[in-house]
Structures are given as structure tokens and as C-alpha cells.
N, C-alpha and C. Protein backbone atom coordinates (compact mmCIF):
# COMPACT_ATOMS: atom_id res chain seq x y z
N UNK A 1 155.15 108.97 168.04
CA UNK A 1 154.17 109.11 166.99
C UNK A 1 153.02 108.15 167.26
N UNK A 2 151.88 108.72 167.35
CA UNK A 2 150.37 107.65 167.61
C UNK A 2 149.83 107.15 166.04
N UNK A 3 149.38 106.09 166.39
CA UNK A 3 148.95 105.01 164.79
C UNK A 3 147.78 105.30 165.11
N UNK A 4 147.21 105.70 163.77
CA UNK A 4 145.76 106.01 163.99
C UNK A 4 145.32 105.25 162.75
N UNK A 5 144.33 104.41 162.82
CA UNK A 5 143.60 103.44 161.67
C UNK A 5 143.60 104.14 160.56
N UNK A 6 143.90 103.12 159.64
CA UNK A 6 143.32 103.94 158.27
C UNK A 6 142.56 104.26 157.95
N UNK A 7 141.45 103.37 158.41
CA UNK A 7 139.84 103.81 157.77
C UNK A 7 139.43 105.28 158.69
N UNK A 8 139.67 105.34 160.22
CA UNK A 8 139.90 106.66 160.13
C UNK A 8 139.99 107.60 159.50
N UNK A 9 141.31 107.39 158.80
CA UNK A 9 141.67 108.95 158.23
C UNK A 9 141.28 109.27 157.39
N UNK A 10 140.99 107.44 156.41
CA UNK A 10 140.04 107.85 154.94
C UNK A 10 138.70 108.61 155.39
N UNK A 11 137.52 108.41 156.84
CA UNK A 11 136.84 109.01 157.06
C UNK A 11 136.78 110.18 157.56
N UNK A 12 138.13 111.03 158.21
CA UNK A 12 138.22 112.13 158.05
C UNK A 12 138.26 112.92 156.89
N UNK A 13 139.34 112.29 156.16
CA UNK A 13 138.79 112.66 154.93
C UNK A 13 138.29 113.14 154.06
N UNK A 14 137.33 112.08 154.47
CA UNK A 14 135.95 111.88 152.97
C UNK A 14 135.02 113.10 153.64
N UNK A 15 134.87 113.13 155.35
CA UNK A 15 133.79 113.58 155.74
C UNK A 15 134.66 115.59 155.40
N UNK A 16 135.97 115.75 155.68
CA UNK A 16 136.40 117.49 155.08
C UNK A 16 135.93 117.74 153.51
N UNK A 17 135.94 116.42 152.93
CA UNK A 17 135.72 116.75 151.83
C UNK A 17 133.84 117.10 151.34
N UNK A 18 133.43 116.42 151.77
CA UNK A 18 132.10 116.51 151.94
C UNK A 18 130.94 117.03 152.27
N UNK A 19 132.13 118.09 153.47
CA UNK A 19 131.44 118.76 154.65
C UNK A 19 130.73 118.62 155.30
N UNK A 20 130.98 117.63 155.97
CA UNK A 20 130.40 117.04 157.63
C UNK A 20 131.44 117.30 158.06
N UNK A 21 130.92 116.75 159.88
CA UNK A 21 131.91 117.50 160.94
C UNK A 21 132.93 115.94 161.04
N UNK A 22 134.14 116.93 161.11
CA UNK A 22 134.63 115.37 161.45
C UNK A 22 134.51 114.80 162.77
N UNK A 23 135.00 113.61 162.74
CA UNK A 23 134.93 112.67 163.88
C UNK A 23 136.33 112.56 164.94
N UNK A 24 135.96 112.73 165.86
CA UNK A 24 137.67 112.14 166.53
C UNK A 24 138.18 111.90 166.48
N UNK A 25 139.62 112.15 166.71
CA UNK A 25 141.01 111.47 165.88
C UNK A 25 140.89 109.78 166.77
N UNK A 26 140.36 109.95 167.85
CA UNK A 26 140.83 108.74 169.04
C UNK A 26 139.91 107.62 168.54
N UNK A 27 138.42 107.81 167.89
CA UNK A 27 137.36 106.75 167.98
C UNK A 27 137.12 106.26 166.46
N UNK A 28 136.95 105.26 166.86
CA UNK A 28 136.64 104.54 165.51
C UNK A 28 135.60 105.17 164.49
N UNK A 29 135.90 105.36 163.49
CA UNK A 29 134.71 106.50 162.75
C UNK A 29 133.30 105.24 162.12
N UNK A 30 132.41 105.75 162.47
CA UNK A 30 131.23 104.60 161.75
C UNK A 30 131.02 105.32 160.18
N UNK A 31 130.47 104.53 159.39
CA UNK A 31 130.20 104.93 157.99
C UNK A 31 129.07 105.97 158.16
N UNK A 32 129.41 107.26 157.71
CA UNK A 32 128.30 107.73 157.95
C UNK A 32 127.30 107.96 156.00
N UNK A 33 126.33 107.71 156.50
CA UNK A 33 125.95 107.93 155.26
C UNK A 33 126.02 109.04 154.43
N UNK A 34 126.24 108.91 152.78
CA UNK A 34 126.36 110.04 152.10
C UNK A 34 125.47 111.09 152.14
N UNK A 35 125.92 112.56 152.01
CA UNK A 35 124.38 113.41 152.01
C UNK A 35 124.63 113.64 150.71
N UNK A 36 123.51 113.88 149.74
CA UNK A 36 123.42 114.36 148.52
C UNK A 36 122.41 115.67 148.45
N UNK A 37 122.90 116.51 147.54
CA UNK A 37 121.61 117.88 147.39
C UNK A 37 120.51 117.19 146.65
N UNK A 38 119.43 117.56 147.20
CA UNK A 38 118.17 117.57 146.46
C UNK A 38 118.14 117.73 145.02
N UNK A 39 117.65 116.23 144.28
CA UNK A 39 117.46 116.28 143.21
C UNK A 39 116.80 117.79 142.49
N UNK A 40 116.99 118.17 141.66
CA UNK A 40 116.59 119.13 141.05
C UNK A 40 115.14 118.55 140.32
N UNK A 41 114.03 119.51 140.62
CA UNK A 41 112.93 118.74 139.59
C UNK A 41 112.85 118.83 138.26
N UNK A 42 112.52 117.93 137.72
CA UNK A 42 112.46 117.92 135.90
C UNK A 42 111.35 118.86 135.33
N UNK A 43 111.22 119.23 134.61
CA UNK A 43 110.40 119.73 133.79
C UNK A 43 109.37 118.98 133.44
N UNK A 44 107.97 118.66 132.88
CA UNK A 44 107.66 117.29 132.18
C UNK A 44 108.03 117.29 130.87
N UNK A 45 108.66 118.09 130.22
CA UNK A 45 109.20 117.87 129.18
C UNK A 45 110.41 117.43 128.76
N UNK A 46 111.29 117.71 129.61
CA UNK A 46 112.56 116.74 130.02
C UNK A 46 112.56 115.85 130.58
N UNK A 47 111.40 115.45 131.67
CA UNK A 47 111.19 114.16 131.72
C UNK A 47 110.80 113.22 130.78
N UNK A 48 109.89 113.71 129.96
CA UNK A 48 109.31 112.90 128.90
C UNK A 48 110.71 112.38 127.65
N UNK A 49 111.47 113.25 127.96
CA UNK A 49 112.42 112.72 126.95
C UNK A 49 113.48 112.13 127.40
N UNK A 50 113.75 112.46 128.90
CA UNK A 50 114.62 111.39 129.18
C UNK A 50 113.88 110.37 129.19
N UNK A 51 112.76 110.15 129.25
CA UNK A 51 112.25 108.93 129.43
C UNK A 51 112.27 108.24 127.94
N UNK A 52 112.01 108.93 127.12
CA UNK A 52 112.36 108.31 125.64
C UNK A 52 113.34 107.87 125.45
N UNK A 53 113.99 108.84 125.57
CA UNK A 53 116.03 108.24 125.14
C UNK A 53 116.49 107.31 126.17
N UNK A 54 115.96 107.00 127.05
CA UNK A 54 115.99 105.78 127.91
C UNK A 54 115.67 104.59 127.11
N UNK A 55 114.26 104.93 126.31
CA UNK A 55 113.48 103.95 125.74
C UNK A 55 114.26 103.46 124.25
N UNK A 56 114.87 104.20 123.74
CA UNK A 56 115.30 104.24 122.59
C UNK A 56 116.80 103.91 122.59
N UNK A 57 116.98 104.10 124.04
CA UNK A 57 118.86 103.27 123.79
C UNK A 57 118.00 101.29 124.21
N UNK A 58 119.20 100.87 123.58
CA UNK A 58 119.11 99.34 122.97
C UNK A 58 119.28 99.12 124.51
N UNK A 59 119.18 98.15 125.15
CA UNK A 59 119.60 97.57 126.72
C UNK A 59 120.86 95.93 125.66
N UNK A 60 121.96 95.99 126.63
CA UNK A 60 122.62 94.57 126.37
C UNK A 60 123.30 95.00 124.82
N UNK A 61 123.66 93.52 123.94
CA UNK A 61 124.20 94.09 123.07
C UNK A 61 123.71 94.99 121.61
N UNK A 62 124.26 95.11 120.75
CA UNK A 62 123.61 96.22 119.39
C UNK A 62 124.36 95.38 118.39
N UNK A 63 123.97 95.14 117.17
CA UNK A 63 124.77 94.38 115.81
C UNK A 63 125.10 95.60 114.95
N UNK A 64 126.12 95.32 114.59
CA UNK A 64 126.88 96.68 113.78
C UNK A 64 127.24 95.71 112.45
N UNK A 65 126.69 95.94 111.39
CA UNK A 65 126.81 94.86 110.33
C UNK A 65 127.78 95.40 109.62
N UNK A 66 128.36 96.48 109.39
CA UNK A 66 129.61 96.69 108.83
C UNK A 66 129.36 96.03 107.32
N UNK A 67 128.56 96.18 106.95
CA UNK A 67 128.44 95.82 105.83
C UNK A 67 128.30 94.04 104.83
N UNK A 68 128.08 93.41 106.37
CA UNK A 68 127.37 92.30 106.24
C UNK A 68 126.41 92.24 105.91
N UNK A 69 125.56 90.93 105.35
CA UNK A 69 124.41 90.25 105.74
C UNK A 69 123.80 89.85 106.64
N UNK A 70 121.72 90.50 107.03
CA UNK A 70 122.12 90.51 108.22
C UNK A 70 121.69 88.74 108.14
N UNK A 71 121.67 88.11 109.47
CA UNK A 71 122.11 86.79 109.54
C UNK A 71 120.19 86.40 109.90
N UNK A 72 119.46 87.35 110.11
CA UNK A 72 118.36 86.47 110.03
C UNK A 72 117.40 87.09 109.19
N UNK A 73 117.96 86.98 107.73
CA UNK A 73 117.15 87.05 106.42
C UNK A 73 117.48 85.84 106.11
N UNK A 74 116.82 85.28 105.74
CA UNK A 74 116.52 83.66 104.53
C UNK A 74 117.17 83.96 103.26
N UNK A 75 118.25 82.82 103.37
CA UNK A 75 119.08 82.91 102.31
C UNK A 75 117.75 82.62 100.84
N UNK A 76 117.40 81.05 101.17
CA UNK A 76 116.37 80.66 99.90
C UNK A 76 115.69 81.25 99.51
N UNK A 77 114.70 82.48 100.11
CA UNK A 77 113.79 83.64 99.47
C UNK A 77 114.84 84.92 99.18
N UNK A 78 116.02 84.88 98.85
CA UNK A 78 116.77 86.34 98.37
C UNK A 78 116.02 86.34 96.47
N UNK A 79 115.64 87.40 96.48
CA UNK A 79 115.55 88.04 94.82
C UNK A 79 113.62 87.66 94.77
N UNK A 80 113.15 87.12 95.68
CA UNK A 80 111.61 87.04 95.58
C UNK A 80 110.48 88.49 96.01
N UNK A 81 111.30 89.56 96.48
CA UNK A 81 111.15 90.69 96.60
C UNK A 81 111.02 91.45 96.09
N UNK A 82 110.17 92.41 95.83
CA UNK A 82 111.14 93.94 95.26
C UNK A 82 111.68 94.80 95.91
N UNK A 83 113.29 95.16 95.57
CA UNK A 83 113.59 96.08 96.06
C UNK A 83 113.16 97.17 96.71
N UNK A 84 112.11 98.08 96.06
CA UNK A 84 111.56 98.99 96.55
C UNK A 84 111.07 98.92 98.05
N UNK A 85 109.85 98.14 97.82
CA UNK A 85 109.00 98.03 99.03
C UNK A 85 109.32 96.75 99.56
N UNK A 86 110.19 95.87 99.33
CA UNK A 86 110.35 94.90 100.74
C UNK A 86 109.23 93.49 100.35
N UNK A 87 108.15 93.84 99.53
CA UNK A 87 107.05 92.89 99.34
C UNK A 87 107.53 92.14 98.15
N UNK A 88 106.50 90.95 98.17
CA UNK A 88 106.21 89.90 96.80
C UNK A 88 105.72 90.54 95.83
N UNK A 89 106.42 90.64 94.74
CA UNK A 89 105.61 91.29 93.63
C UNK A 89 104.70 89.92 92.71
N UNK A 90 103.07 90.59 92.92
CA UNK A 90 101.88 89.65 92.81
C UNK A 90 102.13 88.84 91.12
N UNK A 91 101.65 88.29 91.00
CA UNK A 91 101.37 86.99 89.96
C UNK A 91 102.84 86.34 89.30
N UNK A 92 102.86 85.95 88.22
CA UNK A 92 103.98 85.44 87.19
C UNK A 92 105.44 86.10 87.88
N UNK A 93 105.75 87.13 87.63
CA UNK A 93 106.87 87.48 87.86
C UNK A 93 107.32 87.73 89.24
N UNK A 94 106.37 87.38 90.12
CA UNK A 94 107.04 87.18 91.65
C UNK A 94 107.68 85.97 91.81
N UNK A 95 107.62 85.30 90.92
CA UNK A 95 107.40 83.36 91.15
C UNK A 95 109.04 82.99 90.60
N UNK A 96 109.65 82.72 91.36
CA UNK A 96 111.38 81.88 90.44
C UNK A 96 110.86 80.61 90.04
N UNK A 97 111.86 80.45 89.14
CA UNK A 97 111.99 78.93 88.76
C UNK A 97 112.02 78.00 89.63
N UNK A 98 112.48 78.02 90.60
CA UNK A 98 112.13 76.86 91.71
C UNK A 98 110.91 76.90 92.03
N UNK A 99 109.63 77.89 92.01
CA UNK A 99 108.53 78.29 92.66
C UNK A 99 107.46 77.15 91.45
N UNK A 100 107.43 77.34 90.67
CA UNK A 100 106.75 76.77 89.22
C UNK A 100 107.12 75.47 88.86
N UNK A 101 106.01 74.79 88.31
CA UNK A 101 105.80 73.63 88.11
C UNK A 101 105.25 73.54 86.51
N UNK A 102 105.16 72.78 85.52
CA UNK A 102 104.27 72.43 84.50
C UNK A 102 104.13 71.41 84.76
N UNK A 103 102.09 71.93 84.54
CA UNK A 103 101.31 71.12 85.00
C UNK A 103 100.60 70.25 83.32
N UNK A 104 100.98 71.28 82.43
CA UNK A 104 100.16 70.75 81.01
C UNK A 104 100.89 71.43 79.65
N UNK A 105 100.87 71.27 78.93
CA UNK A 105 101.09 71.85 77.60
C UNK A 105 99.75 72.02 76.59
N UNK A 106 99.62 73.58 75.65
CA UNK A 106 98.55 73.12 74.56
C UNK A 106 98.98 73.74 73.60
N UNK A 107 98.56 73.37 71.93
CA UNK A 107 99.15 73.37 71.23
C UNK A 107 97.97 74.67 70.71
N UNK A 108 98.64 76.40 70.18
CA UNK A 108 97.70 77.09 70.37
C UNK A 108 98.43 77.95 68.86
N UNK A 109 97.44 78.33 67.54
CA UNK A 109 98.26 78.75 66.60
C UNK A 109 99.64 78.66 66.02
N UNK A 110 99.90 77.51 66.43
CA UNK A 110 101.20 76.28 65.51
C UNK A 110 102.14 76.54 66.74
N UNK A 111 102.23 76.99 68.10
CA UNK A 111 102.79 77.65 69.03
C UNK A 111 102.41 76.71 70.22
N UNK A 112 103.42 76.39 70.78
CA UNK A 112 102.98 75.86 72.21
C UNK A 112 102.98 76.80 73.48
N UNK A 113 102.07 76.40 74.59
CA UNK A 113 101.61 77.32 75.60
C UNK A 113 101.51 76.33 76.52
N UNK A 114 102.07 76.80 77.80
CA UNK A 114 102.16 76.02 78.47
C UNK A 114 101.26 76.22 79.91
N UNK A 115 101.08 75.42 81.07
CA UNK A 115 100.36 75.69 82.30
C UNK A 115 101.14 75.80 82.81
N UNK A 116 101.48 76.40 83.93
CA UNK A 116 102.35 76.36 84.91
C UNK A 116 101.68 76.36 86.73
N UNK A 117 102.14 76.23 87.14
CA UNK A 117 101.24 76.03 88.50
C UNK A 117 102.52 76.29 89.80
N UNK A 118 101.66 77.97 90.62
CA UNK A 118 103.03 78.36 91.62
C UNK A 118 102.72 77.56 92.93
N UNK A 119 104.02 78.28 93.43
CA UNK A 119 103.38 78.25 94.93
C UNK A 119 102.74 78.14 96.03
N UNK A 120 102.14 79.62 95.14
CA UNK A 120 100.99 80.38 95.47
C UNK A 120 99.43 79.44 95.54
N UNK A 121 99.56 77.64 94.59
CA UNK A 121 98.62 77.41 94.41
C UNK A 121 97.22 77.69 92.96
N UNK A 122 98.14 79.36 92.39
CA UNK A 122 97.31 79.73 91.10
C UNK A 122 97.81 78.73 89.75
N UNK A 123 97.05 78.83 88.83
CA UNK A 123 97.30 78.29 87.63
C UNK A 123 97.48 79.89 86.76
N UNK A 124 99.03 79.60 85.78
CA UNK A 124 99.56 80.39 85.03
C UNK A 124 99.53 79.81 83.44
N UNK A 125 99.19 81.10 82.59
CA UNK A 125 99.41 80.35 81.45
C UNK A 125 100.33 81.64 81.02
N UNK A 126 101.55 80.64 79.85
CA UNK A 126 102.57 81.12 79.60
C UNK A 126 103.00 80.59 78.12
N UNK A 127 103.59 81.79 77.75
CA UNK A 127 104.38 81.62 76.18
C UNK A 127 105.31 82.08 76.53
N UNK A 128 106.55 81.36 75.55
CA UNK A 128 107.76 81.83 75.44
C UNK A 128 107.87 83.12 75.38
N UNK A 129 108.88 83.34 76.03
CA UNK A 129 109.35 85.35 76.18
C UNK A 129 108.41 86.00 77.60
N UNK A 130 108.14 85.37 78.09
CA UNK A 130 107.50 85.73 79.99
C UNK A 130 108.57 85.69 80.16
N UNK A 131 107.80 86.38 81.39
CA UNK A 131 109.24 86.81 82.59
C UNK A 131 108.90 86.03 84.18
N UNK A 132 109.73 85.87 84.30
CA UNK A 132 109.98 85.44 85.50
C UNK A 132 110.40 85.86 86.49
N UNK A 133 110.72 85.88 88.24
CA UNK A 133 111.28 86.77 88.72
C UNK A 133 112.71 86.62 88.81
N UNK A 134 113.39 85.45 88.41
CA UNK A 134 114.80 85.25 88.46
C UNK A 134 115.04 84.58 86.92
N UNK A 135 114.10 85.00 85.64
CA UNK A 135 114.94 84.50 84.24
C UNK A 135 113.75 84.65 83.48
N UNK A 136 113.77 83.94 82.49
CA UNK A 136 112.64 84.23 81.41
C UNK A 136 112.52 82.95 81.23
N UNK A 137 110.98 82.64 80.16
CA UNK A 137 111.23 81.26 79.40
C UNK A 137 111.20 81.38 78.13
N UNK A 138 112.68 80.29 77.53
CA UNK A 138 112.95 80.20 76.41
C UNK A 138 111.89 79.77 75.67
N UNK A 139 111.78 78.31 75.67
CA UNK A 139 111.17 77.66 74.63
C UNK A 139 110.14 76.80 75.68
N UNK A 140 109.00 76.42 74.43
CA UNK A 140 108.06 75.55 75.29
C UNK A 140 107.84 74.29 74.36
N UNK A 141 108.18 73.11 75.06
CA UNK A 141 107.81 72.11 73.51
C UNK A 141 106.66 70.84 73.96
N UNK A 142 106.26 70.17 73.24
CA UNK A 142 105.03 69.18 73.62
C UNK A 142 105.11 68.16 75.37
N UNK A 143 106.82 68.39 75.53
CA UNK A 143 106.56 67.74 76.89
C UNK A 143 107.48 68.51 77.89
N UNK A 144 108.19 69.40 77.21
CA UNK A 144 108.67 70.20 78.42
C UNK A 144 109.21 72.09 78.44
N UNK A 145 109.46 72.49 79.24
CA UNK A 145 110.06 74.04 79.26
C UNK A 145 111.22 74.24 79.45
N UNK A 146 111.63 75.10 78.70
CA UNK A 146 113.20 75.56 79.28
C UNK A 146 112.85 77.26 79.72
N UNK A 147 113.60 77.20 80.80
CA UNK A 147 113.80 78.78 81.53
C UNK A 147 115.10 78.98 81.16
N UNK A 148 115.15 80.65 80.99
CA UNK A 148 116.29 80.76 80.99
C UNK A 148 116.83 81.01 82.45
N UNK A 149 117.58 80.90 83.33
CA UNK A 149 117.76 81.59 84.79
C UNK A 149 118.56 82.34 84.63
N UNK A 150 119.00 83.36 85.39
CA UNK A 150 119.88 84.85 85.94
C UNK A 150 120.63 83.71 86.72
N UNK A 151 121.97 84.11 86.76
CA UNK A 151 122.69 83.33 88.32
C UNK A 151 122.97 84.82 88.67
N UNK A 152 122.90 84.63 90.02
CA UNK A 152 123.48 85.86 90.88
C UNK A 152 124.35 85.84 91.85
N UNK A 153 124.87 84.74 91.77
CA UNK A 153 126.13 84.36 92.76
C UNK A 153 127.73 85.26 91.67
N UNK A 154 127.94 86.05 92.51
CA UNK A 154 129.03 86.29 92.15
C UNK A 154 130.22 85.67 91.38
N UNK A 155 130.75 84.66 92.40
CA UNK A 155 131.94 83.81 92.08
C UNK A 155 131.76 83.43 90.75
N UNK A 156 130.34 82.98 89.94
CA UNK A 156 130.13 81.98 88.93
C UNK A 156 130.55 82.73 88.27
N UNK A 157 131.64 82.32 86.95
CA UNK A 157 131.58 82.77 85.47
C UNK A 157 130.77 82.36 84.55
N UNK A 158 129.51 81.35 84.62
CA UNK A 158 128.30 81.46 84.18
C UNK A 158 126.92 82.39 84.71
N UNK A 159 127.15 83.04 84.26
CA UNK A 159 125.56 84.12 84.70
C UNK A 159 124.09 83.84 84.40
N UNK A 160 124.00 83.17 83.24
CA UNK A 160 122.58 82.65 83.10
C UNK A 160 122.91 80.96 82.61
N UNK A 161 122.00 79.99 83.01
CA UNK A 161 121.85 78.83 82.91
C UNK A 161 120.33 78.05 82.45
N UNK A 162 120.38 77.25 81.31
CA UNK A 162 119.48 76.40 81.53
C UNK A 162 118.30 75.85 82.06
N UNK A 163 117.19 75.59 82.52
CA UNK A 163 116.64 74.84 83.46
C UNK A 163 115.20 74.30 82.71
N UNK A 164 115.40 72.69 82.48
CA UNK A 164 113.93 72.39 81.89
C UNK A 164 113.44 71.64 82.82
N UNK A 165 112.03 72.14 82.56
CA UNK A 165 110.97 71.75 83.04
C UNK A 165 110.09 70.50 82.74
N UNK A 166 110.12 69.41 83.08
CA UNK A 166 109.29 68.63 82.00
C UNK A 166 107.66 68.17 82.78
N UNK A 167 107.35 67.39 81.72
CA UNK A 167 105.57 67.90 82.05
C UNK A 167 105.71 66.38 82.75
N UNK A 168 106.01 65.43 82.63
CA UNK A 168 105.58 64.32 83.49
C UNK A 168 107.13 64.02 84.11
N UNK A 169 107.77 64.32 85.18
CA UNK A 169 108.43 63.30 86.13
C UNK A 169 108.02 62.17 85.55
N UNK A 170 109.56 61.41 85.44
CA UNK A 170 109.84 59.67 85.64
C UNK A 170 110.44 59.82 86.87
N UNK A 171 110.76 58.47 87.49
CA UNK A 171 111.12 57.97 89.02
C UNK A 171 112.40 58.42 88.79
N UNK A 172 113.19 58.53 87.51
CA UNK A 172 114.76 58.94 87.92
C UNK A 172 114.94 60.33 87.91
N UNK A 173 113.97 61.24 87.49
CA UNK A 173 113.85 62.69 87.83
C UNK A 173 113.49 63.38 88.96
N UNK A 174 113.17 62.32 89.99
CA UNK A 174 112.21 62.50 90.84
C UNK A 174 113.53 62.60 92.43
């Protein structure tokens, strides 16, 4: 019985399978290169879309949030939005209680009214029963405000809370 190399026979082989001629049982077979049929030509309209769906698959990895949060929204601006459109809804009621400041109080038909001053940089004037974008305000008195706030943290069994405002900071408020 004659030993004939392996890579031989894998290149007999490959080349019956392929249809090339084979090579000699006796000689060392060289790699011969693959033949392939002529690409078929595209259409330009199947080109154009493979070329899209090329463009439109993600390269590397994809986030599947399964019903997470996604991780690069800002926790501190959640509820400063509107739902709808994604934007700041403009004046008073875009503004949370963290956003607002009182800047003054005035005493207006036996009723106090207060200044408030956002973010934004504008000056707000406000009476009790405004809205806010995360609570309302209760009461307004000669030196300070109370809001009411929404909590929206789940876990809490308090849902709305407290929050006064006062018109002058001392150093231990501060």
C-alpha cells in the first residue's frame, strides 16, 4: 500500500469537487486558487438598497433596554419635559421647585404675592394656587412660600411634601 500525503488528497478532493483537473497522485499538489462564477450584476436599485441596509444595520454592539432606563438620560432633569414633545414647557410651569427662588414678597388686596426668580433668569409673579411643573404653591406669607411638591418616587408612602421657600437665607439655611 503507497502513503500518499494528506494535503494531497484533501486537494484532490477539493479540486473533484470544484471542478478543476486534478493533480497527480505522485506530486505534491500546490494551492491552487479558488475559481468563483462571475458576480452577477446588481440592478441600481438593489444596489441602492443593499447599500442602505448596510447603512442601517448598527456595526459592533446594539442596547436592548428590555424595559429599562435608558442610562444616558439625566436623572436630575426627569419630569421638566412634556411628555408629548420631548421639550421644556415655556414659563411658570416648566420650572420645579428646585428651579425657583423668592426673590421678594408684596402685600396686594389683603393677599400676599410673591416674586419668584427661575433658572431661566426671568422674574415670575405668583399667588397661591399656581402651578408648578412638579407641585403647586400653597401659601405665601410676608417672609416666605410653601410649595406643595408631587413625589414621584415610587417606593415613598408620602406622595406630596412640603417645601418652604424663604425670602432671605440665614448662614444656617445656607
Amino acid at each position: 500500500m503507497t502513503r500518499v500525503p494528506v494535503l494531497t488528497l484533501l486537494t484532490v478532493l477539493l479540486s473533484g469537487v470544484m471542478g478543476s483537473a486534478q493533480a497527480p497522485a505522485g506530486t505534491p499538489a500546490q494551492a491552487a486558487a479558488p475559481t468563483t462564477a462571475p458576480a452577477t450584476a446588481l440592478t441600481g436599485q438593489s444596489a441602492a438598497a443593499e447599500k442602505k441596509s448596510d447603512a442601517l444595520e448598527p456595526q459592533g454592539f446594539t442596547y436592548n433596554p428590555d424595559g429599562r432606563r435608558d442610562p444616558f438620560v439625566s436623572l436630575l432633569r426627569r419630569g421638566a419635559t412634556s411628555p408629548e414633545t420631548g421639550k421644556r414647557v415655556a414659563g411658570l410651569t416648566g420650572l420645579g421647585t428646585a428651579e425657583v427662588s423668592l426673590r421678594g414678597v408684596i402685600k396686594s388686596n389683603g393677599a400676599f404675592v410673591g416674586i419668584l426668580q427661575g433658572i431661566d433668569n426671568k422674574t415670575y409673579i405668583v399667588r397661591a394656587g399656581d402651578k408648578l411643573s412638579d407641585g403647586s404653591i400653597r401659601a405665601i406669607t410676608a417672609d416666605a412660600m410653601v410649595i406643595l411638591q408631587q413625589g414621584n418616587d415610587p417606593l415613598s408612602l408620602e406622595k406630596e411634601h412640603e417645601v418652604r421657600k424663604l425670602l432671605r437665607q440665614t448662614q444656617e439655611g445656607k
